[in-house]
Structure formats: C-alpha cells, structure tokens
Protein backbone atom coordinates (compact mmCIF):
# COMPACT_ATOMS: atom_id res chain seq x y z
CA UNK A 1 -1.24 -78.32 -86.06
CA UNK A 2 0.80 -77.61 -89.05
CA UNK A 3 0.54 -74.72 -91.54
CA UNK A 4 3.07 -73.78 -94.00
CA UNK A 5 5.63 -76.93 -92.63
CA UNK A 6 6.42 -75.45 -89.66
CA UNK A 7 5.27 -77.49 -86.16
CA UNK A 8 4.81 -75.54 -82.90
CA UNK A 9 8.19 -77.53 -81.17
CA UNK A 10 10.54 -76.63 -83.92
CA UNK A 11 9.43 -72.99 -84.11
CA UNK A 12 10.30 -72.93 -80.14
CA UNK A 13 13.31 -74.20 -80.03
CA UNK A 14 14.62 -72.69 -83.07
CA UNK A 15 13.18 -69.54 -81.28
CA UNK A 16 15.13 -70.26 -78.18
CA UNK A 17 18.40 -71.10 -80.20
CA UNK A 18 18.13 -67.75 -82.33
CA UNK A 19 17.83 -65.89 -78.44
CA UNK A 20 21.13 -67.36 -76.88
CA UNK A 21 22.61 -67.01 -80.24
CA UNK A 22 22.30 -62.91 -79.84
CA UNK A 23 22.30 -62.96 -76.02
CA UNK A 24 25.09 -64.91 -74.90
CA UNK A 25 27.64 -62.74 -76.82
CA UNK A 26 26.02 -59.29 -75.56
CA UNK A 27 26.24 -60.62 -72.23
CA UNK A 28 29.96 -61.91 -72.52
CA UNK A 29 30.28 -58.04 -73.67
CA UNK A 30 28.77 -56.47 -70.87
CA UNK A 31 30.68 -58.65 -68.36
CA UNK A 32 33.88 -58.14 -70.05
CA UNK A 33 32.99 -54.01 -69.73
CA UNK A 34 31.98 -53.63 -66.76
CA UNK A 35 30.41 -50.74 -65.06
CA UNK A 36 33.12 -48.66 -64.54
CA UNK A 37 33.93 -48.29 -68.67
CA UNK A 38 30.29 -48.26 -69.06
CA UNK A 39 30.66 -44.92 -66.89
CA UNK A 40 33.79 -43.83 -68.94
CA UNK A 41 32.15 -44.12 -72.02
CA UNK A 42 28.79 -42.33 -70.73
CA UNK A 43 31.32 -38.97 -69.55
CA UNK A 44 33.02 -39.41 -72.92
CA UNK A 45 30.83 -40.29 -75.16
CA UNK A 46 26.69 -39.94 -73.75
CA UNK A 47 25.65 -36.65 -75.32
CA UNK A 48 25.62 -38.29 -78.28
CA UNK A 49 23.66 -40.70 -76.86
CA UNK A 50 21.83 -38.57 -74.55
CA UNK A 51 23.60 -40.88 -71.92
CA UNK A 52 24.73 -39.61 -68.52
CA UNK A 53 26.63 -40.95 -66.03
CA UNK A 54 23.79 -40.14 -63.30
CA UNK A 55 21.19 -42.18 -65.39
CA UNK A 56 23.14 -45.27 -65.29
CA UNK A 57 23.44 -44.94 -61.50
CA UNK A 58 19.38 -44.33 -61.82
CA UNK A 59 18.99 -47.62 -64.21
CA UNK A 60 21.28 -49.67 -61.72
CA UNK A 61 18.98 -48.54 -58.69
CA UNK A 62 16.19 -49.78 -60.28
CA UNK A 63 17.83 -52.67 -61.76
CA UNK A 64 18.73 -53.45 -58.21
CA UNK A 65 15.12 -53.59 -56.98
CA UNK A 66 12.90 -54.87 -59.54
CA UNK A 67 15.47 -56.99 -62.22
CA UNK A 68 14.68 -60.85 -61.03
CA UNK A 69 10.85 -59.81 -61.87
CA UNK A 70 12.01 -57.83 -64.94
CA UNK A 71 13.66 -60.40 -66.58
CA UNK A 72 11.32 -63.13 -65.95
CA UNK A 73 8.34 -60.66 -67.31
CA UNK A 74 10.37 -59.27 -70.42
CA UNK A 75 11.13 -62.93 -71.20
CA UNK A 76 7.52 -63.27 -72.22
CA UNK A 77 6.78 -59.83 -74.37
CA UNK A 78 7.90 -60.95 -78.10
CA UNK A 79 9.84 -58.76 -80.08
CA UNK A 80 9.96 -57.89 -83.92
CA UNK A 81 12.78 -56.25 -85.59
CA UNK A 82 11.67 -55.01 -89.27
C-alpha cells in the first residue's frame, strides 16, 4: 500500500540505514573508551551529570544479567526525537 510515495520496504530499510548510520559510530566510541575512562570521567566529571562511579558498576551488573534480552526488546520500541 502506498500513501504519500513512500512503500513499506523502502521506509525499512532506509529506517535500518539511518540506525547503523548513528549506532555504529557511538559504538566505535564506547569501545575506543572503555570502562575504565568511562569511570574517570564519572569521578571527574558526574555531578554534573548526576553520574557516579557506583551507578555505572550498578548499570554494568544489570547489563550483565539481562542485556542479550534488552537489546533484542529495545530493538522493537520506536523512538522519536522532536
């Protein structure tokens, strides 16, 4: 069904394409960090933030246990930034 030009395959994949094109580079970010500047810049940085060391130990814990499921439910909740 078409309304307004767009079909249903090009607005998925052009969906998909617009989420790697954000992710990917976040990710590289993150992996190029690492936790232990993450920490550094939490003590330095995280009352600005309201960011403490201790609640990125809490976030990896949990992380630890429940991220495979997570991920793979999060990937389904759209998101609209206005």
């Amino acid at each position: 069904m078409r309304e307004g030009g767009a079909s249903f395959p090009g607005v998925v994949a052009v969906g998909t394409l617009g989420s790697l094109v954000v992710q990917l580079p976040l990710y590289a970010l993150g992996r190029c960090a690492g936790g232990e500047r993450l920490r550094g810049f939490a003590e330095r940085h995280g009352a600005w933030l309201t960011l403490a060391p201790a609640d990125l130990e809490r976030a990896e814990g949990w992380f630890a246990r429940h991220g495979r499921k997570a991920v793979f439910l999060c990937r389904f909740v759209p998101a609209c930034a206005r």
